[in-house]
N, C-alpha and C. Protein backbone atom coordinates (compact mmCIF):
# COMPACT_ATOMS: atom_id res chain seq x y z
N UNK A 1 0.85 -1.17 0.00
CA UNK A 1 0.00 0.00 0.00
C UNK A 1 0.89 1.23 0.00
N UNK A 2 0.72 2.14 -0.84
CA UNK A 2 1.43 3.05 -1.08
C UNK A 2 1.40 4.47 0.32
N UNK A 3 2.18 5.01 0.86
CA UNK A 3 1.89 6.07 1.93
C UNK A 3 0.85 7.22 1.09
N UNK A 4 1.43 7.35 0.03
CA UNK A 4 0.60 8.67 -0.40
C UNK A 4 0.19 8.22 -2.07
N UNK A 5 -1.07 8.96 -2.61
CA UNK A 5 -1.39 9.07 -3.56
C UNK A 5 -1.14 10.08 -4.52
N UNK A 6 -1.12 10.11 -5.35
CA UNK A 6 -1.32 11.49 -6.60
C UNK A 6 -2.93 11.40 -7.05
N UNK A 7 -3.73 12.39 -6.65
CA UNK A 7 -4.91 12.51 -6.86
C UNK A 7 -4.92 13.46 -8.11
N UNK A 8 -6.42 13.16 -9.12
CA UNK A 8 -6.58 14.35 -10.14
C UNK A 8 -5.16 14.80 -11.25
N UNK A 9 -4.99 13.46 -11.06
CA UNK A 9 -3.45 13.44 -12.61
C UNK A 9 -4.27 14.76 -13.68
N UNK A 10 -3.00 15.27 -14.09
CA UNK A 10 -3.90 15.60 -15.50
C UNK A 10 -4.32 14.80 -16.46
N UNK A 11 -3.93 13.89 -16.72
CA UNK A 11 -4.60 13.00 -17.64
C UNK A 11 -5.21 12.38 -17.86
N UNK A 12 -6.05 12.57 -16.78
CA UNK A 12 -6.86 11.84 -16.43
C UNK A 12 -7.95 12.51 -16.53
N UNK A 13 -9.18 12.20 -17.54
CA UNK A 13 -10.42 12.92 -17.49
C UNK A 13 -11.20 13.46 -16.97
N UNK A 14 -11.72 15.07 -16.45
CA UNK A 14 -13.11 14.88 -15.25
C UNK A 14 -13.39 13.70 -15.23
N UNK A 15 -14.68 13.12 -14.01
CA UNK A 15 -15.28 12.48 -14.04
C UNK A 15 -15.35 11.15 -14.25
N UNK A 16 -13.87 10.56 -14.27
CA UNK A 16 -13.25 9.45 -14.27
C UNK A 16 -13.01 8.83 -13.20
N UNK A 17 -12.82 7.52 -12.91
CA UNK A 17 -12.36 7.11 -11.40
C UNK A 17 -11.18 7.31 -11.90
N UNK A 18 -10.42 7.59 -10.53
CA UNK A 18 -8.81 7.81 -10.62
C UNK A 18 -8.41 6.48 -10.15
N UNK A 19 -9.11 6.05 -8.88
CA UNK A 19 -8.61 4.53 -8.34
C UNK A 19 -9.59 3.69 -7.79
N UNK A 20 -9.61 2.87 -7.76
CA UNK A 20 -10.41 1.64 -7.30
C UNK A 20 -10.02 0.55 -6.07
N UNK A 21 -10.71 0.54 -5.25
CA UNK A 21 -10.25 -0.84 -4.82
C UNK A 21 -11.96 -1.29 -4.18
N UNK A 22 -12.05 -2.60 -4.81
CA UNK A 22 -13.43 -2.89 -5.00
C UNK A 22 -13.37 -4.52 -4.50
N UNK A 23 -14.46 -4.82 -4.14
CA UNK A 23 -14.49 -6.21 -3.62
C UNK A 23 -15.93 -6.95 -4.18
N UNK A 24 -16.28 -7.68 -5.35
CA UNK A 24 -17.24 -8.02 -5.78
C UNK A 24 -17.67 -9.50 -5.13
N UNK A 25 -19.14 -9.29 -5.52
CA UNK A 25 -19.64 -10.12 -4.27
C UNK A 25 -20.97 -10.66 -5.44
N UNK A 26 -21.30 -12.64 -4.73
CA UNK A 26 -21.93 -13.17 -5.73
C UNK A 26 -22.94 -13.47 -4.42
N UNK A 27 -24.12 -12.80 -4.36
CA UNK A 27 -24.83 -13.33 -2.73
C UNK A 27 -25.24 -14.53 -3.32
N UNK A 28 -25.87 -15.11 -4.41
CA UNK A 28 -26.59 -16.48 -4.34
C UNK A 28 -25.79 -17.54 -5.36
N UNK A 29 -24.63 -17.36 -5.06
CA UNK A 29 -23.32 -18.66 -6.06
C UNK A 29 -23.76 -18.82 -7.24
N UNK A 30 -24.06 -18.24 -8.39
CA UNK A 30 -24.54 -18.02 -9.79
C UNK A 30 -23.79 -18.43 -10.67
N UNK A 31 -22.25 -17.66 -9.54
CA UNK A 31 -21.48 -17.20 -10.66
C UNK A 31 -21.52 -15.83 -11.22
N UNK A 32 -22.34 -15.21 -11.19
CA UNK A 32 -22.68 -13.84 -11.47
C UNK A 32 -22.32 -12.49 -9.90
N UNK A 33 -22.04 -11.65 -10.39
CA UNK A 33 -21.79 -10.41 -9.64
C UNK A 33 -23.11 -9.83 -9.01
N UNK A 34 -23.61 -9.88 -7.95
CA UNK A 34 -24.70 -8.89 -7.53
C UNK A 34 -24.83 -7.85 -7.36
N UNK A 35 -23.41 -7.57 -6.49
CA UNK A 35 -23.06 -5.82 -6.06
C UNK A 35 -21.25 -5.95 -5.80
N UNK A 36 -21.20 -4.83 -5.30
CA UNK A 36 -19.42 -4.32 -4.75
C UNK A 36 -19.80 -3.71 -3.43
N UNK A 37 -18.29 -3.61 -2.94
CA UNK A 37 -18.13 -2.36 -2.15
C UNK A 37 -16.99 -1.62 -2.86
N UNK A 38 -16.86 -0.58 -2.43
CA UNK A 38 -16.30 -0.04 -3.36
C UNK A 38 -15.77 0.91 -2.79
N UNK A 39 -13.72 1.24 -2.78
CA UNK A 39 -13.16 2.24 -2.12
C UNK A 39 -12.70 3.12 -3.23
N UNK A 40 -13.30 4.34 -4.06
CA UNK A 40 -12.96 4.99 -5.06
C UNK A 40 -12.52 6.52 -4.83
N UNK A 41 -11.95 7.17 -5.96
CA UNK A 41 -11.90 7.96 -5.88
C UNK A 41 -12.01 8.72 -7.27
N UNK A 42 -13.01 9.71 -7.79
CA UNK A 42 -13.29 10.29 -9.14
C UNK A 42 -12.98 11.49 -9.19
N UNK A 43 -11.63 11.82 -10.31
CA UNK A 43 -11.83 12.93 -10.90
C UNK A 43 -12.74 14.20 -10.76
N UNK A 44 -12.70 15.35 -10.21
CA UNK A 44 -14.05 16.07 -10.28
C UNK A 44 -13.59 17.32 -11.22
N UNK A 45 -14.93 17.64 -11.69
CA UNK A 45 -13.63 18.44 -13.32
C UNK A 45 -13.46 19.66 -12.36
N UNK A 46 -12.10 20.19 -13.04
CA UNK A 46 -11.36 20.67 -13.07
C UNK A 46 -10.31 21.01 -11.73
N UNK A 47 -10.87 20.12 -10.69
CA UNK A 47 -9.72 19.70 -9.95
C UNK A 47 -8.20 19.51 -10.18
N UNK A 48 -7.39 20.27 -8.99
CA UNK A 48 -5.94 20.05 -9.32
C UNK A 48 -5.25 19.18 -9.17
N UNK A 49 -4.37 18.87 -10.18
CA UNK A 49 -3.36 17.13 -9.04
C UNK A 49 -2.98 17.75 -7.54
N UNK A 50 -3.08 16.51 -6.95
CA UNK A 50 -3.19 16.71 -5.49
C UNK A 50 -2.19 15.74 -4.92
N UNK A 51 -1.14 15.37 -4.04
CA UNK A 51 -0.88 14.59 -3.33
C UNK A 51 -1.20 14.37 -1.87
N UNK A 52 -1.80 13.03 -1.63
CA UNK A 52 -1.66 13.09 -0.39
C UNK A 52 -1.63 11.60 0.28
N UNK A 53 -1.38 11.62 1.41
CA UNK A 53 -1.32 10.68 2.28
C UNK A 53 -2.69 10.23 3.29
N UNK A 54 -3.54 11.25 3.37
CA UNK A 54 -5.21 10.42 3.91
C UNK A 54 -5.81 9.80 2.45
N UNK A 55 -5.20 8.34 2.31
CA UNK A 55 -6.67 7.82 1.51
C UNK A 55 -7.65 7.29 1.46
N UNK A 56 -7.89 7.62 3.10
CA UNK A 56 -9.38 7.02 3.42
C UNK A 56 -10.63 8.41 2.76
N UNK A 57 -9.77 9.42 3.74
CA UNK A 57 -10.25 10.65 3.19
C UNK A 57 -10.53 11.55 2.12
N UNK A 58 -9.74 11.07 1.78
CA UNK A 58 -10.16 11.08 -0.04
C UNK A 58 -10.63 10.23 -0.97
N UNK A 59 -11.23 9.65 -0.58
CA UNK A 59 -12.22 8.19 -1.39
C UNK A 59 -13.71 8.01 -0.90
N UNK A 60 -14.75 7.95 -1.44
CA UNK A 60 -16.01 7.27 -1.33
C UNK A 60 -15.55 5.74 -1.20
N UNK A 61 -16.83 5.33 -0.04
CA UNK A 61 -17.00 4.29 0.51
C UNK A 61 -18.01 3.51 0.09
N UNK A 62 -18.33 3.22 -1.12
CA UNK A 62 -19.80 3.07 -1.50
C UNK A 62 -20.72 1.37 -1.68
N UNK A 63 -21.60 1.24 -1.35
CA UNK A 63 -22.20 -0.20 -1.53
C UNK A 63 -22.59 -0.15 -2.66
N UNK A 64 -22.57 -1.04 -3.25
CA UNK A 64 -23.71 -0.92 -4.74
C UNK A 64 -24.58 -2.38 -5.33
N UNK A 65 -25.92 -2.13 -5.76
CA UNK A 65 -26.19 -3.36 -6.28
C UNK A 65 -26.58 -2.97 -7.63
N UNK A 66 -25.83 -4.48 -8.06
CA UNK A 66 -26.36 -4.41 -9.59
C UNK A 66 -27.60 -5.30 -9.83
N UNK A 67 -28.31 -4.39 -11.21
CA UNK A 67 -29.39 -5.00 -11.93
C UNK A 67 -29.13 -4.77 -12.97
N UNK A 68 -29.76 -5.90 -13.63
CA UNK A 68 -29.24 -5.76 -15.24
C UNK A 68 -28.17 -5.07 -15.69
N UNK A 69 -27.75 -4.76 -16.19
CA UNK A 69 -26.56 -3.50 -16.41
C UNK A 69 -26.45 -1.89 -15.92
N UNK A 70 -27.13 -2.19 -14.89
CA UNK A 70 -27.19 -1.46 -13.94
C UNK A 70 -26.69 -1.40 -13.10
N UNK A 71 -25.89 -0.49 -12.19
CA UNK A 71 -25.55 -0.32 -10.79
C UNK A 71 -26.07 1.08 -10.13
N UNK A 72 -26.40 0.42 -8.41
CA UNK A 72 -26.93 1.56 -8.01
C UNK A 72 -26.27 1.75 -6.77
N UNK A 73 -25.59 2.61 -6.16
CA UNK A 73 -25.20 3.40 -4.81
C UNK A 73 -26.74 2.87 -3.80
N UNK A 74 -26.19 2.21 -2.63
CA UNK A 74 -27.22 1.65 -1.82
C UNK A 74 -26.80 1.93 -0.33
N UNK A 75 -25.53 2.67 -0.43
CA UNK A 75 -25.43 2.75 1.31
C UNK A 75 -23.74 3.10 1.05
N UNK A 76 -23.20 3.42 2.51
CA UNK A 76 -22.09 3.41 2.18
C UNK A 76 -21.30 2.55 3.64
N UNK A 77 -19.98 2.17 3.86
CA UNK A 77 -19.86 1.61 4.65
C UNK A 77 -18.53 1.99 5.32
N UNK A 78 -17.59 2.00 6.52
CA UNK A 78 -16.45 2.01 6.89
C UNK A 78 -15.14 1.47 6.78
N UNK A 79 -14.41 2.55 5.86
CA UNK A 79 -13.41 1.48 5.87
C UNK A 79 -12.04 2.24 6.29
N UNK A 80 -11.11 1.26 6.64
CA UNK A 80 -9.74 1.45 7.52
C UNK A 80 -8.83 0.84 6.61
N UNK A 81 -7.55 0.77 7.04
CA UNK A 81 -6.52 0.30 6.57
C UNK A 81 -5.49 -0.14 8.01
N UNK A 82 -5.34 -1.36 7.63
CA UNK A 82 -4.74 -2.10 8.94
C UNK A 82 -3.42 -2.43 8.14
N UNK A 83 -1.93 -2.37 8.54
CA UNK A 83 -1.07 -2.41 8.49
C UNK A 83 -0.99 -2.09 6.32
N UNK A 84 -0.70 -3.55 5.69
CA UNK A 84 -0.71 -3.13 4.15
C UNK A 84 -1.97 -3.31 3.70
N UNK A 85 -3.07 -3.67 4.59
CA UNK A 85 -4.39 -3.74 3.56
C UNK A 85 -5.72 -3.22 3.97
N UNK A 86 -6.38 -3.24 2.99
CA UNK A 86 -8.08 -2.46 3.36
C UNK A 86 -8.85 -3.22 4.31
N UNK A 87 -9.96 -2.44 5.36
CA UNK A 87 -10.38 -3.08 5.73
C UNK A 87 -12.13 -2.65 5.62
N UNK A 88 -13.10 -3.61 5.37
CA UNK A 88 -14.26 -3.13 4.85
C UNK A 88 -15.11 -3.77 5.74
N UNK A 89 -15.61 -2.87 6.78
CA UNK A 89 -17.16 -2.67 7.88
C UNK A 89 -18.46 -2.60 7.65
N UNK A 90 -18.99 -3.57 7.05
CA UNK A 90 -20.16 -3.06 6.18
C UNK A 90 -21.49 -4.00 7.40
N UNK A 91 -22.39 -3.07 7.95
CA UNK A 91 -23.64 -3.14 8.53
C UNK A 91 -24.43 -4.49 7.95
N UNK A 92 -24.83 -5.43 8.36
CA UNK A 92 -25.64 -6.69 7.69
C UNK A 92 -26.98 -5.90 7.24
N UNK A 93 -27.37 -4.93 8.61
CA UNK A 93 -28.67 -4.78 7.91
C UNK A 93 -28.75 -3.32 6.93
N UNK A 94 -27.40 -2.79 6.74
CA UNK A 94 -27.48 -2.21 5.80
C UNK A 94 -27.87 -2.90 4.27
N UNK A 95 -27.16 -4.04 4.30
CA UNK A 95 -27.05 -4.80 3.07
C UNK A 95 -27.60 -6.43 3.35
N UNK A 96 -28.37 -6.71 3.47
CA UNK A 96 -29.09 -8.01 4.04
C UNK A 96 -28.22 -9.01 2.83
N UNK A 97 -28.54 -8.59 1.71
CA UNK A 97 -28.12 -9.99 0.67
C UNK A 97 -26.73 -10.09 1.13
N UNK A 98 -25.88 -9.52 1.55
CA UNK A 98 -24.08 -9.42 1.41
C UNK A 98 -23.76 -10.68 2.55
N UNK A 99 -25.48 -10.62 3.67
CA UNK A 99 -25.09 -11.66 4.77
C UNK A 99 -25.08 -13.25 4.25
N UNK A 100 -25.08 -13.23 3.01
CA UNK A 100 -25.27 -14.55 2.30
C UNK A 100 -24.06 -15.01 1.64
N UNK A 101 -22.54 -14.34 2.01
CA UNK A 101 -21.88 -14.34 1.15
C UNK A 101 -20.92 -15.43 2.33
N UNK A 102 -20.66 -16.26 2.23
CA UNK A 102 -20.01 -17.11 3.80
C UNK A 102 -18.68 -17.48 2.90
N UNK A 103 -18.04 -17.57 1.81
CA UNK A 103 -17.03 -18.22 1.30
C UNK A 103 -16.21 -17.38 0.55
N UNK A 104 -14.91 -17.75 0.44
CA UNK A 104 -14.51 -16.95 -0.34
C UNK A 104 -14.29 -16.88 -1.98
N UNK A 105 -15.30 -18.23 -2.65
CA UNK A 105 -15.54 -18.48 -4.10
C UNK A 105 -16.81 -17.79 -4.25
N UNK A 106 -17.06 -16.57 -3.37
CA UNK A 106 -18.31 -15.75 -4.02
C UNK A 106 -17.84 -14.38 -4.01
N UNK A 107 -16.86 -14.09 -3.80
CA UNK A 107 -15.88 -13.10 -4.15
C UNK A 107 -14.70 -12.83 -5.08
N UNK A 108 -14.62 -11.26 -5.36
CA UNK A 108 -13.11 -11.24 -5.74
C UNK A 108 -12.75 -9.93 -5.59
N UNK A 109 -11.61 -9.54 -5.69
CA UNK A 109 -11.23 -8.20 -5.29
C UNK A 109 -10.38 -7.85 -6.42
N UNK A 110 -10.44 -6.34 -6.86
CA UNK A 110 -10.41 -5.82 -7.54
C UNK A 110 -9.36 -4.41 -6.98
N UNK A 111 -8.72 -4.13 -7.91
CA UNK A 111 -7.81 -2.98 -8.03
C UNK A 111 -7.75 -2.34 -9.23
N UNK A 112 -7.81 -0.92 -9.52
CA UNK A 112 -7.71 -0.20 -10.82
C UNK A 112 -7.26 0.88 -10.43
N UNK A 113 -6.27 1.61 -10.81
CA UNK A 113 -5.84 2.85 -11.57
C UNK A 113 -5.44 3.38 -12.75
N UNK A 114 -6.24 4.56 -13.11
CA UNK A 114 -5.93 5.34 -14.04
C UNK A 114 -5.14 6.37 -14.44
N UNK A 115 -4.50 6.21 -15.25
CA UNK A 115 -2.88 7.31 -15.68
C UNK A 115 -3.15 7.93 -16.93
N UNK A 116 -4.49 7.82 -17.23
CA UNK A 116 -4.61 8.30 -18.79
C UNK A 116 -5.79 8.30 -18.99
N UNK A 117 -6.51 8.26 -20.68
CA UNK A 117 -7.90 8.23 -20.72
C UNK A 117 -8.71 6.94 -20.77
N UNK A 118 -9.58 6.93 -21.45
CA UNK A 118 -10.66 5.63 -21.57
C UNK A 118 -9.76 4.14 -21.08
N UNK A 119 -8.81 4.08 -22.16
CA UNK A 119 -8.45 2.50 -22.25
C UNK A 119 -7.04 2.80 -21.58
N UNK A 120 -6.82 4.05 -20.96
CA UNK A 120 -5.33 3.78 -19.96
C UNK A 120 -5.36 3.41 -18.76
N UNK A 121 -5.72 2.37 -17.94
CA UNK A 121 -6.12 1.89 -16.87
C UNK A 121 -5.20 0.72 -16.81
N UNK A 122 -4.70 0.42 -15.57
CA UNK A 122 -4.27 -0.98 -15.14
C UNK A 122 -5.13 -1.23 -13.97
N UNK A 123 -5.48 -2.62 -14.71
CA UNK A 123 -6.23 -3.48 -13.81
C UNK A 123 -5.89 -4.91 -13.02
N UNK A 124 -6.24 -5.17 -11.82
CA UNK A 124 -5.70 -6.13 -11.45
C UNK A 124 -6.82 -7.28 -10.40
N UNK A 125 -6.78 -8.41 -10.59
CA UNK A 125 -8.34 -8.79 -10.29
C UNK A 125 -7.82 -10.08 -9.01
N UNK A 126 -8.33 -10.72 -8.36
CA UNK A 126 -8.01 -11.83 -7.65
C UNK A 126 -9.45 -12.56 -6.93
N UNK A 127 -8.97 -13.73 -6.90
CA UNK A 127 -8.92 -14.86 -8.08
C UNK A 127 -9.62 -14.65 -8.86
């Protein structure tokens, strides 16, 4: 985990996520994605590059469920960072379906940052 970030690159588009760290979640073993949580942070136009070292504080915390090709913001939840990794507090009865998730083959976690436009992203997924 890096001490500090570079927020609002220039090259990075308004309205773009700048970074990701996301944890996708399958509540009924499908195989399919239901929702995330989601530790982001977006571009806001015309924001300056920024460095810093709070990146709790500079990121949305967000729940989301998907429908059809849809996603929707459903709550948001607490998160920390314990020595090198994230840590995600999320309420059961904020999110009732998420209490269905008991294994770790109904998950995966997700990392993205962006250094550029549309297709300049590195992504990194597990398992």
């Amino acid at each position: 985990m890096p001490t500090e970030l570079i927020l609002n690159r220039a090259a990075v588009p308004d309205n773009y996520v700048d970074y990701c760290w996301q944890i996708n979640v399958d509540t009924n073993s499908d195989g399919r994605y239901e929702g995330d949580l989601s530790i982001m942070h977006v571009k806001e136009p015309g924001a300056a590059e920024t460095k810093t070292s709070d990146i709790l504080g500079s990121t949305d915390h967000q729940i989301w469920k998907y429908s059809g090709d849809t996603a929707q913001a459903i709550g948001t939840f607490e998160a920390g960072i314990k020595g090198n990794a994230f840590t995600f507090d999320v309420d059961d009865t904020t999110v009732t379906d998420f209490a269905s998730v008991t294994s770790a083959s109904q998950s995966s976690w997700v990392l993205a940052y962006r250094y550029g436009g549309f297709a300049d992203v590195c992504t990194d997924k597990w398992p």
